[in-house]
PDB file of N, CA and C in Angstrom:
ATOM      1  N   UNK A   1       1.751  -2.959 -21.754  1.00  0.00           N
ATOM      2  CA  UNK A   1       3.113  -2.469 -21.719  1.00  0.00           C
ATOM      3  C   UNK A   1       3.473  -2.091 -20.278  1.00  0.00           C
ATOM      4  N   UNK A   2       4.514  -2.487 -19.960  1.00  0.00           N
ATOM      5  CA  UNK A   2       4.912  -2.117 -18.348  1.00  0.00           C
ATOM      6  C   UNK A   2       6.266  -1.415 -18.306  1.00  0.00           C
ATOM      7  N   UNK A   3       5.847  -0.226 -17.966  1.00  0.00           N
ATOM      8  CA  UNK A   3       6.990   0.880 -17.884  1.00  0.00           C
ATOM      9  C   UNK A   3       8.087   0.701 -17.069  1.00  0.00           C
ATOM     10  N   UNK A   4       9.240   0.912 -17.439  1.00  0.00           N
ATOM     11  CA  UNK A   4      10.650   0.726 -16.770  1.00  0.00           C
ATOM     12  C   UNK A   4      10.459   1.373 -15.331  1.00  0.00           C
ATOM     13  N   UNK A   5      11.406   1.130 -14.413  1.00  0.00           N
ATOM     14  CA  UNK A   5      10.956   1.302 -12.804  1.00  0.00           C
ATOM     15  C   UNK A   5      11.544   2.915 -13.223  1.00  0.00           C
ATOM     16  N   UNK A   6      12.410   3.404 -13.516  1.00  0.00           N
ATOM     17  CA  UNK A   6      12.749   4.631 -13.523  1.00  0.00           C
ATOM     18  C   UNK A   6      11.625   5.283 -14.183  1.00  0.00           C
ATOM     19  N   UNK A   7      10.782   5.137 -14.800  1.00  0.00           N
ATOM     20  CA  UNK A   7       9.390   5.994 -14.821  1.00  0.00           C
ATOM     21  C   UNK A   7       8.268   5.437 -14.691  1.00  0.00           C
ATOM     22  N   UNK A   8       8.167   5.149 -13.181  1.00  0.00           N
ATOM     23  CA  UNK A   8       7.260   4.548 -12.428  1.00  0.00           C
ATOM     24  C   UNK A   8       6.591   5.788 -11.410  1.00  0.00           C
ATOM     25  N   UNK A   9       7.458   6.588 -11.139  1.00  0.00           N
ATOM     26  CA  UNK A   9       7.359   7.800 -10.439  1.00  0.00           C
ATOM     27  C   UNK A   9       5.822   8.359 -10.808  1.00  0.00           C
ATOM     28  N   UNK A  10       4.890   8.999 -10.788  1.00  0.00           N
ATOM     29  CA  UNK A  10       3.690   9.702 -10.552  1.00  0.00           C
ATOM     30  C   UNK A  10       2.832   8.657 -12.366  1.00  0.00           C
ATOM     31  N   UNK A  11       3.347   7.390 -12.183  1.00  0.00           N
ATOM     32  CA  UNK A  11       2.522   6.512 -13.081  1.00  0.00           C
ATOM     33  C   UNK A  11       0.929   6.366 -12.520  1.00  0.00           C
ATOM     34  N   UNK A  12       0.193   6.404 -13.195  1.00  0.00           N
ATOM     35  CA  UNK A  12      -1.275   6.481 -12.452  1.00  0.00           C
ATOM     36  C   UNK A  12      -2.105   5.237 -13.735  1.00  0.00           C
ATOM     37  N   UNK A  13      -3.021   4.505 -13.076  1.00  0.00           N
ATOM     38  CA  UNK A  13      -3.516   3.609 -13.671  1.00  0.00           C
ATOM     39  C   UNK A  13      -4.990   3.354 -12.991  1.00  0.00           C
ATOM     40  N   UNK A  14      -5.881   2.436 -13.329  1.00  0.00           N
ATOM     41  CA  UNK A  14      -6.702   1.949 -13.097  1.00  0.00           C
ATOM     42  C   UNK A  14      -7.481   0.623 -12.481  1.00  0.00           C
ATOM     43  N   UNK A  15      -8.053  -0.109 -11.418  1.00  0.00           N
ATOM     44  CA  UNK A  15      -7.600  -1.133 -10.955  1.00  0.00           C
ATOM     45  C   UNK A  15      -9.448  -1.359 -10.637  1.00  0.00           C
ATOM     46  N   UNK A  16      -9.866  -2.585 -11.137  1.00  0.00           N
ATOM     47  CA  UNK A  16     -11.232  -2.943 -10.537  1.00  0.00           C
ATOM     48  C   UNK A  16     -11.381  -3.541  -9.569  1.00  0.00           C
ATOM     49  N   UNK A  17     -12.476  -3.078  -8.225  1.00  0.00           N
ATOM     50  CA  UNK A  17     -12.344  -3.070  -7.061  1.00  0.00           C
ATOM     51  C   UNK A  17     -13.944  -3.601  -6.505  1.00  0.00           C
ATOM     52  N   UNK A  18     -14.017  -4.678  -7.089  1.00  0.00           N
ATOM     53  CA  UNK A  18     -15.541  -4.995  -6.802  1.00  0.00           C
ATOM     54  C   UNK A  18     -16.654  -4.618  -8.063  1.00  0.00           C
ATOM     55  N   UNK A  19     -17.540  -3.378  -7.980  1.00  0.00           N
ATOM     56  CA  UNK A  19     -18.272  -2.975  -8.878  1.00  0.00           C
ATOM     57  C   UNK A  19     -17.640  -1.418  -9.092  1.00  0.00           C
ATOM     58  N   UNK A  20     -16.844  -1.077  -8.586  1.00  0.00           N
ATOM     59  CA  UNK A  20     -16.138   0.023  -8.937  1.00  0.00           C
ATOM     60  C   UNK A  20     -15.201  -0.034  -9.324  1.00  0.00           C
ATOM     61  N   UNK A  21     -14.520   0.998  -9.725  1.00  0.00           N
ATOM     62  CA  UNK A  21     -12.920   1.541 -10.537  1.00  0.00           C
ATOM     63  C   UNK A  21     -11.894   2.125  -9.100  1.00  0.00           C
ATOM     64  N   UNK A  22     -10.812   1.892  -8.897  1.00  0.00           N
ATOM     65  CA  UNK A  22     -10.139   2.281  -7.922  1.00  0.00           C
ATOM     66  C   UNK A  22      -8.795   2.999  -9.071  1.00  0.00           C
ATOM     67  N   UNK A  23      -8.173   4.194  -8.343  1.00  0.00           N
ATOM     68  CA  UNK A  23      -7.591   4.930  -9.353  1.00  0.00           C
ATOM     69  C   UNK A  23      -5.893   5.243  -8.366  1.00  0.00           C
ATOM     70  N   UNK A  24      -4.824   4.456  -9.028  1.00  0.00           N
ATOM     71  CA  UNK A  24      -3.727   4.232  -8.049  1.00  0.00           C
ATOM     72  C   UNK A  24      -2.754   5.138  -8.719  1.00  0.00           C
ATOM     73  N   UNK A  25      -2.268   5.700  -7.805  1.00  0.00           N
ATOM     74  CA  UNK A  25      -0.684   6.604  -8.492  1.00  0.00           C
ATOM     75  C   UNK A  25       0.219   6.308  -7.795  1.00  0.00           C
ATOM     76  N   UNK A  26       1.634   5.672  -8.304  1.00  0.00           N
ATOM     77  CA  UNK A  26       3.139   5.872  -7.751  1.00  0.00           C
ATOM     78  C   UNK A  26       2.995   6.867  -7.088  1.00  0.00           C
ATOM     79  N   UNK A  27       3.636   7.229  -5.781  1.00  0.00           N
ATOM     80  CA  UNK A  27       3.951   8.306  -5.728  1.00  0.00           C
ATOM     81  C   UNK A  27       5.439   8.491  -5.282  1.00  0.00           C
ATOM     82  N   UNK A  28       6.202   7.291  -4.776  1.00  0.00           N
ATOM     83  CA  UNK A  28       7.687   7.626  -4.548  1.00  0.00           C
ATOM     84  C   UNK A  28       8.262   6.088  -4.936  1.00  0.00           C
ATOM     85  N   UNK A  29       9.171   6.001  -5.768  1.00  0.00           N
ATOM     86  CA  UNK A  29       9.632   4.615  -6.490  1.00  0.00           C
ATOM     87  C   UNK A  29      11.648   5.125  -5.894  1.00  0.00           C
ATOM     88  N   UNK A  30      12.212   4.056  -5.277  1.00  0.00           N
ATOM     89  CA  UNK A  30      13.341   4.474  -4.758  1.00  0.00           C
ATOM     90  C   UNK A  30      13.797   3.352  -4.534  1.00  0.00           C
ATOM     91  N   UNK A  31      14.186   2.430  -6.014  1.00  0.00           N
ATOM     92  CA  UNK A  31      14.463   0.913  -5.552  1.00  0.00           C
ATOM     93  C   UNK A  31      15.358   0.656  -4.527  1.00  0.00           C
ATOM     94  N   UNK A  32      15.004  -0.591  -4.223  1.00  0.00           N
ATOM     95  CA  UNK A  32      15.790  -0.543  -2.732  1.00  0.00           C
ATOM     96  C   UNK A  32      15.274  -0.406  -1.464  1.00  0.00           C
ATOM     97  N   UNK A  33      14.817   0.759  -1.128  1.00  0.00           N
ATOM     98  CA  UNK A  33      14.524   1.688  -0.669  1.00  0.00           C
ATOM     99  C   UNK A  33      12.855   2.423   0.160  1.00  0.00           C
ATOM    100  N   UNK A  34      12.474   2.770  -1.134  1.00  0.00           N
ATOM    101  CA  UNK A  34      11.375   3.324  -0.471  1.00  0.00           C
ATOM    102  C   UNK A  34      10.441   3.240  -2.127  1.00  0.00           C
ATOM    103  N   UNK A  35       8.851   2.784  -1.315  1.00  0.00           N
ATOM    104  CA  UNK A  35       7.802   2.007  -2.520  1.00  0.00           C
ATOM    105  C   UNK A  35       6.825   2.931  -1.922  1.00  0.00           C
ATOM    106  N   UNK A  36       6.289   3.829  -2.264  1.00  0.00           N
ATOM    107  CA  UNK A  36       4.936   4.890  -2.008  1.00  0.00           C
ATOM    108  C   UNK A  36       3.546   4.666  -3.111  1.00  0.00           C
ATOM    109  N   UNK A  37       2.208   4.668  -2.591  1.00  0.00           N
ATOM    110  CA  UNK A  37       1.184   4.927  -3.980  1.00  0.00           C
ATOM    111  C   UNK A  37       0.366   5.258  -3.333  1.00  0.00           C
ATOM    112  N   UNK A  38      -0.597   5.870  -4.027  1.00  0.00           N
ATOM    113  CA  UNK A  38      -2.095   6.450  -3.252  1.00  0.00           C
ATOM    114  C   UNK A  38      -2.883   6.007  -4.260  1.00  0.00           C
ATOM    115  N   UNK A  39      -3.888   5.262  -3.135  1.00  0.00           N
ATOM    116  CA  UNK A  39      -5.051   4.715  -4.033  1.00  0.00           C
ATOM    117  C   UNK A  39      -6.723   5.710  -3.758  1.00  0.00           C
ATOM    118  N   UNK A  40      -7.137   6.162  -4.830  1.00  0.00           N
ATOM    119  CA  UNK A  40      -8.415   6.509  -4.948  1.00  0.00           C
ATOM    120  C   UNK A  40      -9.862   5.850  -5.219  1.00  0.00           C
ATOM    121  N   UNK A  41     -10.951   5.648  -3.953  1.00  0.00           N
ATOM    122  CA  UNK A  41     -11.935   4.540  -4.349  1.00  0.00           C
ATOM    123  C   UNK A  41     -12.890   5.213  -3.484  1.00  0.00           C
ATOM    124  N   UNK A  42     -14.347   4.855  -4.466  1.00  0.00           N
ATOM    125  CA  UNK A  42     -15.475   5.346  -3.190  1.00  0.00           C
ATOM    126  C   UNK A  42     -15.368   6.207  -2.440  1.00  0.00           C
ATOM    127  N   UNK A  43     -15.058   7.441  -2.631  1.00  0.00           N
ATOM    128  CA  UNK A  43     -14.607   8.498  -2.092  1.00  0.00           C
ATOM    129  C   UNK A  43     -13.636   8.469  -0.679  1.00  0.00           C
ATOM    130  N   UNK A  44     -12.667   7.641  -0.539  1.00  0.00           N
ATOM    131  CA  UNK A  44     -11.775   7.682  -0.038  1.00  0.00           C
ATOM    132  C   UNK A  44     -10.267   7.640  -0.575  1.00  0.00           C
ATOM    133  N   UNK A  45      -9.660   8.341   0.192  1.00  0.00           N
ATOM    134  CA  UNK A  45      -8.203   8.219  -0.412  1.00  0.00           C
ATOM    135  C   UNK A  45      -6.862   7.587   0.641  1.00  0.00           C
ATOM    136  N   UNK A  46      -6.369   6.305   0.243  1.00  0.00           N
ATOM    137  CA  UNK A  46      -5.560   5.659   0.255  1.00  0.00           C
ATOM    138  C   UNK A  46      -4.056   5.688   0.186  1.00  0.00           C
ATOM    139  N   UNK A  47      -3.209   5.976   1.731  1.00  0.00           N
ATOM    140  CA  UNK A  47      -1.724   6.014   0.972  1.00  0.00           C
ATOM    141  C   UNK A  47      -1.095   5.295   1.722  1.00  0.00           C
ATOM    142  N   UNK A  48      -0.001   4.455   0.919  1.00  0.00           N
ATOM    143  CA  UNK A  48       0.666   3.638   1.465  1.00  0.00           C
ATOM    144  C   UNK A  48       2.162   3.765   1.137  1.00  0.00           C
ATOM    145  N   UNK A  49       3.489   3.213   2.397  1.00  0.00           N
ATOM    146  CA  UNK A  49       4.189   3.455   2.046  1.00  0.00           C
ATOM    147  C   UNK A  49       5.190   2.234   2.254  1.00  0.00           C
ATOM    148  N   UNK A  50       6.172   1.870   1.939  1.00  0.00           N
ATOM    149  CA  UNK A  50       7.216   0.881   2.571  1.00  0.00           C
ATOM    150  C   UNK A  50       8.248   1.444   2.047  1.00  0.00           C
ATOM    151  N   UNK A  51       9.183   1.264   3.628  1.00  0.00           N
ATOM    152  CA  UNK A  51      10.283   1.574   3.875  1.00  0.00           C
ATOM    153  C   UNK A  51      11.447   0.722   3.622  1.00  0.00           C
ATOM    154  N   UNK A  52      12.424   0.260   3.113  1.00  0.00           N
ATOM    155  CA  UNK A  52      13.483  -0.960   3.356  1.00  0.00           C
ATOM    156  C   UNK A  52      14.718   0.115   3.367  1.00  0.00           C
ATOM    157  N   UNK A  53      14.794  -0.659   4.899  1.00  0.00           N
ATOM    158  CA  UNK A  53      15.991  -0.422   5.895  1.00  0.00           C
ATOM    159  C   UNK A  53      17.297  -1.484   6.083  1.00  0.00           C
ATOM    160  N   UNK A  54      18.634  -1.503   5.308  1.00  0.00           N
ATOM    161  CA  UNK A  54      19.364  -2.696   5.269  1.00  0.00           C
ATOM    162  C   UNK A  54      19.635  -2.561   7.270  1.00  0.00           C
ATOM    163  N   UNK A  55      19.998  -4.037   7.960  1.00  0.00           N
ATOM    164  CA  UNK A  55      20.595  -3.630   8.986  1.00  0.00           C
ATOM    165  C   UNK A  55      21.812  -4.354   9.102  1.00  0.00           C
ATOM    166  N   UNK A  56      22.686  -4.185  10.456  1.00  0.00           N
ATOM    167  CA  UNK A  56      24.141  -4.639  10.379  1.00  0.00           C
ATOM    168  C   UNK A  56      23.942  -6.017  10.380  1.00  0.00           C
ATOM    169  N   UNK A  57      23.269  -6.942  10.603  1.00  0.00           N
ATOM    170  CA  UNK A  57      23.172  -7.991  10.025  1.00  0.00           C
ATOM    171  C   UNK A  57      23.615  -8.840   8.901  1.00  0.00           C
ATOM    172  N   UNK A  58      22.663  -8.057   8.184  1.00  0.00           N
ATOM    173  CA  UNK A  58      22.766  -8.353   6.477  1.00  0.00           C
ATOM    174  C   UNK A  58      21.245  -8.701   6.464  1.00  0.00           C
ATOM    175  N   UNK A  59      20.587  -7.906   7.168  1.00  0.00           N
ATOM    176  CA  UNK A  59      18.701  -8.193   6.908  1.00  0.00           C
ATOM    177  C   UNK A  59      18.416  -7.012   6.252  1.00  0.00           C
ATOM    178  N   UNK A  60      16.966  -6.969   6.291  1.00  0.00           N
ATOM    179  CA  UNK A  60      16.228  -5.908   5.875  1.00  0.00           C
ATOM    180  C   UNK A  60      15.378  -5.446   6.741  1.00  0.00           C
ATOM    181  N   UNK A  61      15.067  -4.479   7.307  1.00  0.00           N
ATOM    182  CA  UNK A  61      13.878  -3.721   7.824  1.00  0.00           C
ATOM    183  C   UNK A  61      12.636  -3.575   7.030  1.00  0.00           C
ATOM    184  N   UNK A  62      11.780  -3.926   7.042  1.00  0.00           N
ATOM    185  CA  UNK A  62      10.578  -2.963   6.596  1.00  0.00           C
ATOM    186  C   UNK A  62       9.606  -2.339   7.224  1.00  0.00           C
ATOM    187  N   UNK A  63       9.482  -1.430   6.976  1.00  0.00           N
ATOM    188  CA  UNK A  63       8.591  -0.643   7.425  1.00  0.00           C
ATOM    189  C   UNK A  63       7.765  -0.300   6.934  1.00  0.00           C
ATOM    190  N   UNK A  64       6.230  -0.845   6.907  1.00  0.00           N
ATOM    191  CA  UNK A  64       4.959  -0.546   6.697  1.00  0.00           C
ATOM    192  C   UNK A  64       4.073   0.565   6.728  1.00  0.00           C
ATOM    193  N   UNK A  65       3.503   1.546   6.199  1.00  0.00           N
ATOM    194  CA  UNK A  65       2.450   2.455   6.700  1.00  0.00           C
ATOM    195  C   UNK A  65       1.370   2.681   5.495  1.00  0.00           C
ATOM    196  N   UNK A  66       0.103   3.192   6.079  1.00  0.00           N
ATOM    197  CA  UNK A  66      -0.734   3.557   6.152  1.00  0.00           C
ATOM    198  C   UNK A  66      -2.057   4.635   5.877  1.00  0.00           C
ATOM    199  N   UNK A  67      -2.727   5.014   5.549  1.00  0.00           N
ATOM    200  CA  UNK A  67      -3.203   6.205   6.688  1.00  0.00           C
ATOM    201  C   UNK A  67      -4.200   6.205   4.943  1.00  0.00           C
ATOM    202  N   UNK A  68      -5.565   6.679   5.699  1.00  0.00           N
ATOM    203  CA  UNK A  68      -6.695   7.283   5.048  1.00  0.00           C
ATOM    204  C   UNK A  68      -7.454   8.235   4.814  1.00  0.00           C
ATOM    205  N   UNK A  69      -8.062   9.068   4.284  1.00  0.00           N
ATOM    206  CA  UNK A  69      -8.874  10.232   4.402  1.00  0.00           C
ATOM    207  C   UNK A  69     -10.303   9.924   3.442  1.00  0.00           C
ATOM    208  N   UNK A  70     -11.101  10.444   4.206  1.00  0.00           N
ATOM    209  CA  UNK A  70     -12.681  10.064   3.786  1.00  0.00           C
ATOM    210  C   UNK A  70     -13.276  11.267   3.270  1.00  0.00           C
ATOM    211  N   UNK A  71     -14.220  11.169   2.413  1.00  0.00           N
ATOM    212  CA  UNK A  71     -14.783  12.244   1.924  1.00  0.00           C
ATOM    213  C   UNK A  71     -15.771  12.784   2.766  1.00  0.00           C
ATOM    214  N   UNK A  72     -16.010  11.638   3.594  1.00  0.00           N
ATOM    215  CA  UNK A  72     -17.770  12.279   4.745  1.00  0.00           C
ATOM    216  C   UNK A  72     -17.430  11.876   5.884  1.00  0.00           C
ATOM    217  N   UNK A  73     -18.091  11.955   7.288  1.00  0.00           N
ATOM    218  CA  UNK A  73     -17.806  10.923   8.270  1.00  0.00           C
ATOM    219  C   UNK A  73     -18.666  10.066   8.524  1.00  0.00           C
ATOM    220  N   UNK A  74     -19.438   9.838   7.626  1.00  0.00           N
ATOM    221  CA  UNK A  74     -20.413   8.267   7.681  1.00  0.00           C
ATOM    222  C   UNK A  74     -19.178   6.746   7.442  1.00  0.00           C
ATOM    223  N   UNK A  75     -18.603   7.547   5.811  1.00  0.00           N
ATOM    224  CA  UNK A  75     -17.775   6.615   5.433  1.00  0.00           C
ATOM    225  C   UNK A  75     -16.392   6.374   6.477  1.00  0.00           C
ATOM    226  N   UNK A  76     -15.724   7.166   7.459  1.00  0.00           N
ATOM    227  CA  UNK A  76     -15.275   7.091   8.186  1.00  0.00           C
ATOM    228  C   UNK A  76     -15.662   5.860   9.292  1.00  0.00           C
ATOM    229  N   UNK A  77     -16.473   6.593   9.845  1.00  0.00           N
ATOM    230  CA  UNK A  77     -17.303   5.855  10.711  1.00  0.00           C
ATOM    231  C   UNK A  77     -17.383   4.052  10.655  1.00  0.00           C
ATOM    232  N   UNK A  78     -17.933   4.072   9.312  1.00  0.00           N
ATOM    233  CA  UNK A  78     -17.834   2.638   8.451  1.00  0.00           C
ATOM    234  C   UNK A  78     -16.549   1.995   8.490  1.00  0.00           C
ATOM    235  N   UNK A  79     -15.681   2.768   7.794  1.00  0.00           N
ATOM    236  CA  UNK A  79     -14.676   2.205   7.857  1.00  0.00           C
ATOM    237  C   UNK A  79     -13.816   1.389   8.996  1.00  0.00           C
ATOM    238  N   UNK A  80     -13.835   2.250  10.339  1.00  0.00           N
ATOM    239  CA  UNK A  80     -13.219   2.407  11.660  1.00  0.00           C
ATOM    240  C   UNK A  80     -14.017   0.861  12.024  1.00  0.00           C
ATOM    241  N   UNK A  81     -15.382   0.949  11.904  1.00  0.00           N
ATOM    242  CA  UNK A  81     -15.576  -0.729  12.235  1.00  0.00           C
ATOM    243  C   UNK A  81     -15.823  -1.518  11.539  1.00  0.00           C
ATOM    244  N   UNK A  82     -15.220  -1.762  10.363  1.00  0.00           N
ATOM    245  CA  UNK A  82     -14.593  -2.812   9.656  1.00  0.00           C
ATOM    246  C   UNK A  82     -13.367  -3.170   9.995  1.00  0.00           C
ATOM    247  N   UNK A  83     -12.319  -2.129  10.162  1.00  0.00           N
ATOM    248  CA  UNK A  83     -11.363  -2.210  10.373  1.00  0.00           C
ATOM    249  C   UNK A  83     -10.731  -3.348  11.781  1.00  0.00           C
ATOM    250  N   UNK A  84     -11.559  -2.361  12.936  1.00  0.00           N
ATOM    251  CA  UNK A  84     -11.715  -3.282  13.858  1.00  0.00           C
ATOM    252  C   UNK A  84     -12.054  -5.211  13.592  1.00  0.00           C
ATOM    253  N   UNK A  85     -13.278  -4.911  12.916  1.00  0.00           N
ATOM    254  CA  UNK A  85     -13.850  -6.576  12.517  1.00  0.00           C
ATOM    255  C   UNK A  85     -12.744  -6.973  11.643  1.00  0.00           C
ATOM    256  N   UNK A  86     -11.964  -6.410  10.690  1.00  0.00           N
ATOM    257  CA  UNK A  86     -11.468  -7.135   9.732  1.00  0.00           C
ATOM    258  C   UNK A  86      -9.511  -6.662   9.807  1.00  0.00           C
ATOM    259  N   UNK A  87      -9.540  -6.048  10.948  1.00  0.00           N
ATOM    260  CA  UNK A  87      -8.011  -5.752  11.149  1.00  0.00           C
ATOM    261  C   UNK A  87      -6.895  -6.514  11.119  1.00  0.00           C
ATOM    262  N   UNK A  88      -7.169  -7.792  12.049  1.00  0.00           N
ATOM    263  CA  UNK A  88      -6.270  -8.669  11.860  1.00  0.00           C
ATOM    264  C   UNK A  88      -5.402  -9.729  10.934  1.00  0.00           C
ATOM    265  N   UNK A  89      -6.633  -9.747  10.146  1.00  0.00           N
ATOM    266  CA  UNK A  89      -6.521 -10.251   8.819  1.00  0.00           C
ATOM    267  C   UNK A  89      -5.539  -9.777   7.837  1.00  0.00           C
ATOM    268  N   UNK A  90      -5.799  -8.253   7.834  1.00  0.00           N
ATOM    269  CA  UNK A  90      -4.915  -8.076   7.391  1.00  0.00           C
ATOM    270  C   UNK A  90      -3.485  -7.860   7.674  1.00  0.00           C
ATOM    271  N   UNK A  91      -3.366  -7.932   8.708  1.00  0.00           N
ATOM    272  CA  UNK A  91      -2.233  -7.901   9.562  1.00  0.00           C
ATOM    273  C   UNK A  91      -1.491  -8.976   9.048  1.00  0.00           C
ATOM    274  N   UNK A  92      -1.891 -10.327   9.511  1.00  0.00           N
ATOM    275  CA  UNK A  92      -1.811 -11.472   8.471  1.00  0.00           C
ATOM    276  C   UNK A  92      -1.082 -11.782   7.718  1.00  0.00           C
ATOM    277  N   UNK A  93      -1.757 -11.392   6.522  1.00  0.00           N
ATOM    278  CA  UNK A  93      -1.526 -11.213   5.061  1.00  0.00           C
ATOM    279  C   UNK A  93      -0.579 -10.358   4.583  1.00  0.00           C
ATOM    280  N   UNK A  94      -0.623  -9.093   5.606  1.00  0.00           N
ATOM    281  CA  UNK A  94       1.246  -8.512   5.257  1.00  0.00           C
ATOM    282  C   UNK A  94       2.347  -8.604   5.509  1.00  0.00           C
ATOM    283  N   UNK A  95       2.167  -9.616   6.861  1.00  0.00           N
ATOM    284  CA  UNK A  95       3.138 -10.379   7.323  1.00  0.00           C
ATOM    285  C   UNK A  95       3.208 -11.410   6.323  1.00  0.00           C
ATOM    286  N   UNK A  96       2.763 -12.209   5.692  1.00  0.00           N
ATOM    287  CA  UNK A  96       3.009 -13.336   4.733  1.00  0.00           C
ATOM    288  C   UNK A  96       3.340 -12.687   3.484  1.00  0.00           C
ATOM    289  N   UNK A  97       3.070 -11.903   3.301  1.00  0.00           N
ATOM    290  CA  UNK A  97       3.781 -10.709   2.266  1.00  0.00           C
ATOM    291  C   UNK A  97       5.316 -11.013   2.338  1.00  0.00           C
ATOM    292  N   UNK A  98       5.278 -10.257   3.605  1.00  0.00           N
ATOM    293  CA  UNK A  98       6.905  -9.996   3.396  1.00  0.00           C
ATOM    294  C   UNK A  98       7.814 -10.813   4.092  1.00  0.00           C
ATOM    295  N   UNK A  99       6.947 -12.397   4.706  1.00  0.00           N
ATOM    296  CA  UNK A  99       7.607 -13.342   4.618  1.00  0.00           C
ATOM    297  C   UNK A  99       8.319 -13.628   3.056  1.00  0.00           C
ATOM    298  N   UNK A 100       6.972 -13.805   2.299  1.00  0.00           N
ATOM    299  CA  UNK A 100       7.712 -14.025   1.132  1.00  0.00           C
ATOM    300  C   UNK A 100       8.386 -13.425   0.577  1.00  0.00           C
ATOM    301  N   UNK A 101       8.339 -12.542   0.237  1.00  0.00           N
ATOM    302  CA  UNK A 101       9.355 -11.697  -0.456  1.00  0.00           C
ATOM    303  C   UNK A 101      10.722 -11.720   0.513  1.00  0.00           C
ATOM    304  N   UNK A 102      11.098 -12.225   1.647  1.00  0.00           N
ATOM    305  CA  UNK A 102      12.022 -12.362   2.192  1.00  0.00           C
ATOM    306  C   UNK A 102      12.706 -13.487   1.556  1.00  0.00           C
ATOM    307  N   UNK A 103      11.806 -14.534   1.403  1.00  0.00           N
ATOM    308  CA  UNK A 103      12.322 -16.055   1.177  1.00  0.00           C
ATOM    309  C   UNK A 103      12.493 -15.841  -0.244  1.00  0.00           C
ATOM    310  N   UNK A 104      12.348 -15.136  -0.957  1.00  0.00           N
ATOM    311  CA  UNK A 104      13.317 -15.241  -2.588  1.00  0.00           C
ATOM    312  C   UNK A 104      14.388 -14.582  -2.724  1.00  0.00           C
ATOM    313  N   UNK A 105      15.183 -14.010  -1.502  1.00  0.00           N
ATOM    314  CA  UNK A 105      16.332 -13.241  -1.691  1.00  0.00           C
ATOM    315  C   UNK A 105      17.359 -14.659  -1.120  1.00  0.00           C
TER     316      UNK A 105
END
């Protein structure tokens, strides 16, 4: 069952992430607008946000973010050089993101 966007707001679910469980919550639904969730995995916590900004154009802005918090600083540590090794990639892939989602409007 998939809940109407108007109670999407602090929806929390479950998502398999390899050999673990990753644990995601809405946290700001503002169609249009503004798309927020925080994801919980392996003792890190995950939040992400996008922004859509109309401009005088007739485009869209988006604005992407970020940001993590670790339970230890080993897993930190870890993370920071993966990130490095595997940064661009994703860079990538969110750009082809929101290529697409450009090209169906």
């Amino acid at each position: 069952m998939t809940p109407p966007v108007s109670r999407l707001q602090g929806f929390e679910y479950t998502k398999p992430l390899g050999q673990t469980q990753s644990r995601i919550r809405i946290s700001v639904v503002v169609p249009g607008q503004t798309y927020a969730y925080t994801a919980m995995a392996g003792g890190a916590t995950y939040a992400v946000s996008y922004q859509l900004v109309p401009t005088a154009d007739g485009q869209t802005q988006v604005t992407y973010t970020e940001s993590t918090q670790f339970a230890d600083r080993i897993r930190q540590l870890n993370a920071t050089v993966v990130g490095v090794l595997l940064g661009r990639g994703r860079k990538r892939r969110v750009s082809q993101l929101l290529h697409a989602i450009e090209a169906t409007n």
